[in-house]
Protein backbone atom coordinates (compact mmCIF):
# COMPACT_ATOMS: atom_id res chain seq x y z
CA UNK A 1 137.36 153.35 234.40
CA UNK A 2 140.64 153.73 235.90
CA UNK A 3 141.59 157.13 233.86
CA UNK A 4 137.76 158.44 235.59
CA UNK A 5 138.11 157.33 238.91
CA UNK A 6 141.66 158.98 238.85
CA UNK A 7 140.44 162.37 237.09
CA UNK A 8 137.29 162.49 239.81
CA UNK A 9 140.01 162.06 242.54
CA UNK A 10 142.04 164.79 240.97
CA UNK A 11 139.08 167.15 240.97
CA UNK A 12 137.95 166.28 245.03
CA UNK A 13 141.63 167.13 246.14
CA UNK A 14 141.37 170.27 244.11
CA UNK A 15 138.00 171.30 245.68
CA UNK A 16 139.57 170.27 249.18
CA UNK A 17 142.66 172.61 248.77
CA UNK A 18 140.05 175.05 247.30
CA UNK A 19 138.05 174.68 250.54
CA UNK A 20 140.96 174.97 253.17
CA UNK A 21 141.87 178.40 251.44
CA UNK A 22 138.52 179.56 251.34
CA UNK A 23 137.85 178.67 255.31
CA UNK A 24 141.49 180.63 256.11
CA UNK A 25 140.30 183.87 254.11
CA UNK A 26 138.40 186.62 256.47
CA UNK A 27 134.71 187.10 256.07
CA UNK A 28 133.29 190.44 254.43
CA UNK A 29 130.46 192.30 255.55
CA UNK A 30 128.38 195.19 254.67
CA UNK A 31 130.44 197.94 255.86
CA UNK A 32 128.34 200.33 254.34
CA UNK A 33 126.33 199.50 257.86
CA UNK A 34 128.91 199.55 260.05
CA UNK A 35 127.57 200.87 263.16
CA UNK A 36 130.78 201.95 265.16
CA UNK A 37 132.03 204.68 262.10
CA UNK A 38 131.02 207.51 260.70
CA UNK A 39 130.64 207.41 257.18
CA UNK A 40 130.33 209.46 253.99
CA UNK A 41 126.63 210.22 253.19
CA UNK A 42 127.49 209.73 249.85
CA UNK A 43 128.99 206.03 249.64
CA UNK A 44 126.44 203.32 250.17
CA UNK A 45 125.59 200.69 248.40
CA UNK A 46 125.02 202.04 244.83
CA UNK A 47 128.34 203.58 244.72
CA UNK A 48 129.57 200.16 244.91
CA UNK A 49 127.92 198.74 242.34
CA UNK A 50 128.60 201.83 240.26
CA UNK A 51 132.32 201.04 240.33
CA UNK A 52 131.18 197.24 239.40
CA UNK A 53 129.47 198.84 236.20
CA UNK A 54 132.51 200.56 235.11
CA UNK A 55 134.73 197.94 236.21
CA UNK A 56 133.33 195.62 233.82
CA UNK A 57 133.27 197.73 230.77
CA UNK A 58 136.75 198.04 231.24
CA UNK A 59 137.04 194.06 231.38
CA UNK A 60 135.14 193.29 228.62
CA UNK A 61 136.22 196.68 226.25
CA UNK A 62 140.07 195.04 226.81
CA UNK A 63 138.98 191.46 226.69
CA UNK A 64 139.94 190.57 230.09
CA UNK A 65 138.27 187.36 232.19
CA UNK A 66 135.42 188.46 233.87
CA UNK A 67 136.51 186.71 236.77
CA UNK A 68 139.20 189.32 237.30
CA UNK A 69 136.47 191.52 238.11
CA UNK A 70 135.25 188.77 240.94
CA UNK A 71 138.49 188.85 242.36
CA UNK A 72 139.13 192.49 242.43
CA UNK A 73 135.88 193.26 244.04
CA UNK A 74 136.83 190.41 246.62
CA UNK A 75 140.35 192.26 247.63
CA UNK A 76 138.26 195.61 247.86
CA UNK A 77 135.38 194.25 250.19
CA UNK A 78 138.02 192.75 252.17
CA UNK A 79 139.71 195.77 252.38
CA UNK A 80 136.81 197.56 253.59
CA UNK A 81 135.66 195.08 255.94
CA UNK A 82 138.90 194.78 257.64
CA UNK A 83 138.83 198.05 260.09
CA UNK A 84 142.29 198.49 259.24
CA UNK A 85 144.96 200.80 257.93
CA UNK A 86 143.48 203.41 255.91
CA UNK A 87 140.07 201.62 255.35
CA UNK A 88 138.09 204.02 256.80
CA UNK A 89 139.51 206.69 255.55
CA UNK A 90 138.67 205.16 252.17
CA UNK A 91 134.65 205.00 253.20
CA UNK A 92 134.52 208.63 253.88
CA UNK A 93 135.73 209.99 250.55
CA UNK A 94 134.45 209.07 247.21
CA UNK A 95 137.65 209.57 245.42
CA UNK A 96 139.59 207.19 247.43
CA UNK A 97 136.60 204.84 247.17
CA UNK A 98 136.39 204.67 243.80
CA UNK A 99 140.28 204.83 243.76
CA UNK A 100 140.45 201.74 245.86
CA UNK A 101 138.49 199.79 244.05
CA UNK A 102 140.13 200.38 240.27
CA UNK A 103 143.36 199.86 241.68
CA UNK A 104 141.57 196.16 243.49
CA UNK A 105 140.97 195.77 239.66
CA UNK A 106 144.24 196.64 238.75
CA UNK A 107 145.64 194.29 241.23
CA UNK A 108 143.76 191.19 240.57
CA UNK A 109 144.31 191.99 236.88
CA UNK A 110 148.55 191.69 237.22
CA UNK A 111 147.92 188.62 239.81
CA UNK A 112 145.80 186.26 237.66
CA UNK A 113 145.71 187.92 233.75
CA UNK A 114 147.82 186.21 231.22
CA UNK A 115 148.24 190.11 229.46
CA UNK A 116 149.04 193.20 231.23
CA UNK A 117 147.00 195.96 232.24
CA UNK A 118 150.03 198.85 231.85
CA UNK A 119 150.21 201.87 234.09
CA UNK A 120 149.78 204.36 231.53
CA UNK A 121 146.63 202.70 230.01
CA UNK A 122 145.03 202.53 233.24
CA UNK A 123 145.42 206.41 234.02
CA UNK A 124 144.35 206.97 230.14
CA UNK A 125 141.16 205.33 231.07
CA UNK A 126 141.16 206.95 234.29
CA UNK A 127 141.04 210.26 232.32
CA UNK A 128 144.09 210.95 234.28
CA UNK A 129 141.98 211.69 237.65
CA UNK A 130 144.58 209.52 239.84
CA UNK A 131 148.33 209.32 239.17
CA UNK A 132 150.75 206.46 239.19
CA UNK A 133 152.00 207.79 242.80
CA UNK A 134 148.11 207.37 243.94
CA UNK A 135 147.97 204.05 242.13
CA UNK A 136 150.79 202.55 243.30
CA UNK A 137 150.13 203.65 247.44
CA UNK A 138 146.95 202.56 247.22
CA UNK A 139 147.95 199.43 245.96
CA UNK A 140 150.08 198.78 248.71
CA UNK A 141 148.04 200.16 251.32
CA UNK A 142 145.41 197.25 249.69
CA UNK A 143 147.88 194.71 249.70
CA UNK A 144 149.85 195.27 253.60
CA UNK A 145 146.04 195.95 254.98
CA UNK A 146 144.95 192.25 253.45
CA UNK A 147 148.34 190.71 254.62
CA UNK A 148 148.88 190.02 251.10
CA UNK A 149 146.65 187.63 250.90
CA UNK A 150 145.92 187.58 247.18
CA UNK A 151 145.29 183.81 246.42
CA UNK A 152 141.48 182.95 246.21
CA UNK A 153 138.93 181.18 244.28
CA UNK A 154 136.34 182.53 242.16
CA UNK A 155 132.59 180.70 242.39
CA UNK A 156 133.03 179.78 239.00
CA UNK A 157 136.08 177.57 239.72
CA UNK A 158 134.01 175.88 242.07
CA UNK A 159 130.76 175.66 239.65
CA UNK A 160 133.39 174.30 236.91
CA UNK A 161 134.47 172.01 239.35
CA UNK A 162 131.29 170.18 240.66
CA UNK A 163 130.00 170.00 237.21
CA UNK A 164 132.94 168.26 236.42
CA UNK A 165 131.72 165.66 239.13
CA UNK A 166 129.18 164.62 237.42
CA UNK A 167 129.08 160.73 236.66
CA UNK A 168 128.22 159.57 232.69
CA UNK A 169 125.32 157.11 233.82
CA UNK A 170 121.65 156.63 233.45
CA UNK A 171 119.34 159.49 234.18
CA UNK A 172 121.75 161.79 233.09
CA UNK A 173 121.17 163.06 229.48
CA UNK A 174 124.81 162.80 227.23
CA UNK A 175 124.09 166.13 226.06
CA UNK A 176 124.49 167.21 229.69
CA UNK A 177 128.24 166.27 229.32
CA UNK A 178 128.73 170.28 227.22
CA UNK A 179 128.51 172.03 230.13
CA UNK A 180 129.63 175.24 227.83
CA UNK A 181 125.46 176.68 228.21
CA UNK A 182 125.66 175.46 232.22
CA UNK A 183 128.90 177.50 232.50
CA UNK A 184 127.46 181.01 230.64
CA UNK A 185 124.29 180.61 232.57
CA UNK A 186 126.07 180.75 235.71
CA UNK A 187 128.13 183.46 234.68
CA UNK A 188 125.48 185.71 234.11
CA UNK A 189 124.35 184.87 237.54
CA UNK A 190 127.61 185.85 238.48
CA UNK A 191 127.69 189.41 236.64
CA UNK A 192 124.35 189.99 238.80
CA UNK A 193 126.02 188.84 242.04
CA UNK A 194 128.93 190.94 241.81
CA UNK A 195 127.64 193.94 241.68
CA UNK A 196 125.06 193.11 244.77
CA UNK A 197 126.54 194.27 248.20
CA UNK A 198 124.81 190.95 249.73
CA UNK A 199 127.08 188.20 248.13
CA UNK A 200 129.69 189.87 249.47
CA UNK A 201 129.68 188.28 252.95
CA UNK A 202 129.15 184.81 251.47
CA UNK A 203 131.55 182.37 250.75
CA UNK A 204 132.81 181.64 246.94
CA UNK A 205 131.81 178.17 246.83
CA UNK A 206 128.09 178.97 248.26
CA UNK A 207 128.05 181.60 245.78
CA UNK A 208 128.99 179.45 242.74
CA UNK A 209 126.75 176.15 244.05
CA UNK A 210 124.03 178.67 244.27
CA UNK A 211 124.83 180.70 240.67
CA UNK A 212 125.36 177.03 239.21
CA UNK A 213 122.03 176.00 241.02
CA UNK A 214 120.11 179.34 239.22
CA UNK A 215 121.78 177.97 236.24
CA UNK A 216 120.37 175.01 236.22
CA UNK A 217 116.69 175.61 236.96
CA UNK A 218 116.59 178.17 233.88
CA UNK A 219 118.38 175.85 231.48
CA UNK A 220 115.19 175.78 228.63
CA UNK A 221 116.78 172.16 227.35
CA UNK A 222 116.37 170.05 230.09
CA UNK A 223 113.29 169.05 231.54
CA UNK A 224 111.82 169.52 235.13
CA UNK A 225 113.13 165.68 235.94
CA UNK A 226 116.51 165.82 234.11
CA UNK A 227 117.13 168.85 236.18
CA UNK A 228 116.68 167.18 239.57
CA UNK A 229 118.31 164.14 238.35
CA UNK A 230 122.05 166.06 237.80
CA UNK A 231 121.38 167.91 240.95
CA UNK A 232 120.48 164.86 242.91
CA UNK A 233 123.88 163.43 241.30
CA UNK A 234 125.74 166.55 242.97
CA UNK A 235 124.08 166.39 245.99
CA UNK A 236 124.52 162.61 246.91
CA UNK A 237 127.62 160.80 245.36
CA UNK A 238 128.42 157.64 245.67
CA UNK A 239 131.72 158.89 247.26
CA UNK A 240 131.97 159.83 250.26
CA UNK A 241 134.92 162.11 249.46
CA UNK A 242 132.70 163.99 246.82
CA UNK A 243 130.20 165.33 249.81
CA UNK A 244 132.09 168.54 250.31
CA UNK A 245 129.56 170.85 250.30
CA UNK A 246 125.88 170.79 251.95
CA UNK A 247 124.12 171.62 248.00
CA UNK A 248 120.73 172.89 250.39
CA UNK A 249 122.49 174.52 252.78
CA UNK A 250 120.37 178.14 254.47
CA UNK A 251 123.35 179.56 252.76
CA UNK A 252 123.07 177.94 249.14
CA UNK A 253 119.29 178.80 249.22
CA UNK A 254 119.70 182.56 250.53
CA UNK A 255 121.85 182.54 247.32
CA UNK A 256 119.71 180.68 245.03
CA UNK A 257 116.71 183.17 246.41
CA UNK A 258 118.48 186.08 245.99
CA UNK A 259 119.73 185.36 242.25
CA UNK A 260 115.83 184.37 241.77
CA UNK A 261 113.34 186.07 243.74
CA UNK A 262 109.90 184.36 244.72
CA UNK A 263 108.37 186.54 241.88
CA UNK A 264 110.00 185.18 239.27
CA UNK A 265 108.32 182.07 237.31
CA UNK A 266 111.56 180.01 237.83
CA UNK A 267 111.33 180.17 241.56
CA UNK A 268 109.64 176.89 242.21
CA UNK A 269 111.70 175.14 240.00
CA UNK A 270 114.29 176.69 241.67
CA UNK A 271 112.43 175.56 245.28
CA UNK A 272 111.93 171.91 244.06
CA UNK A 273 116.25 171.34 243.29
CA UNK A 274 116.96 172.75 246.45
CA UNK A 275 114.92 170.31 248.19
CA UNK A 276 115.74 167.30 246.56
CA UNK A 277 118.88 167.17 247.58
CA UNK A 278 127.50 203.22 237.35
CA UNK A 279 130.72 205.05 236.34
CA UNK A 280 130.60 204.60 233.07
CA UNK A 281 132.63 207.80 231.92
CA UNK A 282 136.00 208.69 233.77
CA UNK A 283 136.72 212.38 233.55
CA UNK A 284 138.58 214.57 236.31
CA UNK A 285 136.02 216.57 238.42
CA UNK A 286 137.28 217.74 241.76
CA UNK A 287 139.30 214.40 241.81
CA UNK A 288 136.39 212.92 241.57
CA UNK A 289 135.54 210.39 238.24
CA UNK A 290 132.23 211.55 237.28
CA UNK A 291 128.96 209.53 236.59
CA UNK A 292 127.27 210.12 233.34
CA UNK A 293 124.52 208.31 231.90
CA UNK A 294 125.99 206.84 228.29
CA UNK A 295 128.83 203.78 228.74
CA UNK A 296 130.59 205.08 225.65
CA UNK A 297 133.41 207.45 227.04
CA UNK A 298 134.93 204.55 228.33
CA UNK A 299 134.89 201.80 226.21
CA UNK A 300 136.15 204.73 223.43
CA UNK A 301 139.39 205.50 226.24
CA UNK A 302 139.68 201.76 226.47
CA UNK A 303 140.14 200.82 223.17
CA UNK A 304 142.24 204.11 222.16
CA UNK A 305 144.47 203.20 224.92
């Protein structure tokens, strides 16, 4: 009892450091809509999530976490929603766009991977459209414009974390304690929120609570009851210490609505919890890396780099 109570009190001050961070870090916003600037006709939201596309074949063709993709993605929306140095400059050209946010990749990927993503791989992959010299400014154009900033939490560190929480009593089934089909769940909720422009401005933890909460309500092995009963368990702990985070928050159910719109059949399940408690081809065009239709270029330049 002892060993739990300690481990559960290990895992609050984690999610309180985790918090403090996360309230220090600057907002994003959509600055595809920023009103004040005038901006390239060409960049809007798609782009964006084109980048996301062939950011993630790259993770998963070199076996990187997808959470490195998370993380890059944050330093480039930051970047972009800062107003500062060379930002704008960066949202009214599509090479520099899509420059900024490989090398946000790139960055995230030597901050947080155990292996290295090497120079001369990355311009392989690039198809040699940017050069080390473009690589490495824009890296620290990223890095001075954000303050250097670099240390943040991904929403899955916070799902982990809050499932983690959850007390070995009655109501809860034992086969809850494998979170492993919890945890892919909500990563696939994460893959979709990524590459949508409208997570962006939330924070991680509201993200993850509300991937983790999408999670949950389409998890086939528990039924309507068991569900509620492990997210009543998050939502009201017998510790006082463990209410960190308001689990039906506007925020937490934006999320949960946007991951799993009213259309879908899982949407009053989804309803019910809450209220209980791309470029896929790099070649050189004009400086440009093109768009094709077929993922294969890359993942073939990936794994021949």
């Amino acid at each position: 009892m002892t060993t739990n109570n300690s481990h559960t009190t290990d895992i609050i001050e984690r999610l309180n450091a985790m918090i403090v961070q996360e309230s220090t870090t600057p907002s994003c916003f959509n600055y595809f809509n920023n009103n004040g600037a005038t901006l390239n006709q060409d960049l809007n939201e798609s782009s964006r999530k084109s980048m996301v596309t062939w950011i993630t074949q790259v993770q998963t063709t070199l076996s990187l976490s997808p959470e490195s993709v998370w993380i890059g993605m944050s330093f480039f929306d930051r970047y972009l929603s800062s107003n500062k140095g060379q930002s704008q400059q960066v949202l009214n050209s599509k090479a520099k766009f899509q420059l900024a946010a490989i090398t946000s990749f790139y960055t995230a990927v030597k901050i947080y991977e155990p292996v290295v993503l090497g120079m001369d791989i990355l311009i392989q992959i690039c198809r040699g459209t940017y050069s080390e010299l473009d690589i490495t400014s824009m890296e620290n154009e990223i890095l001075n414009t954000l303050g250097w900033r670099v240390s943040c939490h991904s929403p899955m560190e916070f799902a982990r974390h809050l499932l983690e929480l959850l007390p070995e009593e009655d109501g809860i089934p034992s086969y809850c304690c494998d979170t492993d089909a919890l945890l892919e769940d909500c990563q696939k909720n994460m893959d979709y929120a990524i590459a949508d422009m409208y997570f962006s401005s939330f924070a991680p933890s509201v993200v993850g609570i509300g991937c983790l909460a999408n999670a949950l309500t389409k998890n086939n092995a528990l039924t309507l009851s068991e569900k509620e009963t492990i997210w009543s368990r998050l939502s009201k702990s017998k510790e006082p210490e463990c209410r960190l985070f308001d689990l039906s928050s506007k925020e937490v159910i934006a999320v949960i609505h946007r991951l799993n719109p009213p259309t879908s059949s899982q949407s009053s399940v989804s309803s019910k919890l809450t209220t209980t408690s791309s470029p896929s081809s790099p070649q050189s065009n004009n400086n440009v890396l093109s768009v094709p239709s077929s993922p294969v270029c890359v993942t073939q330049v990936a794994r021949q780099a």
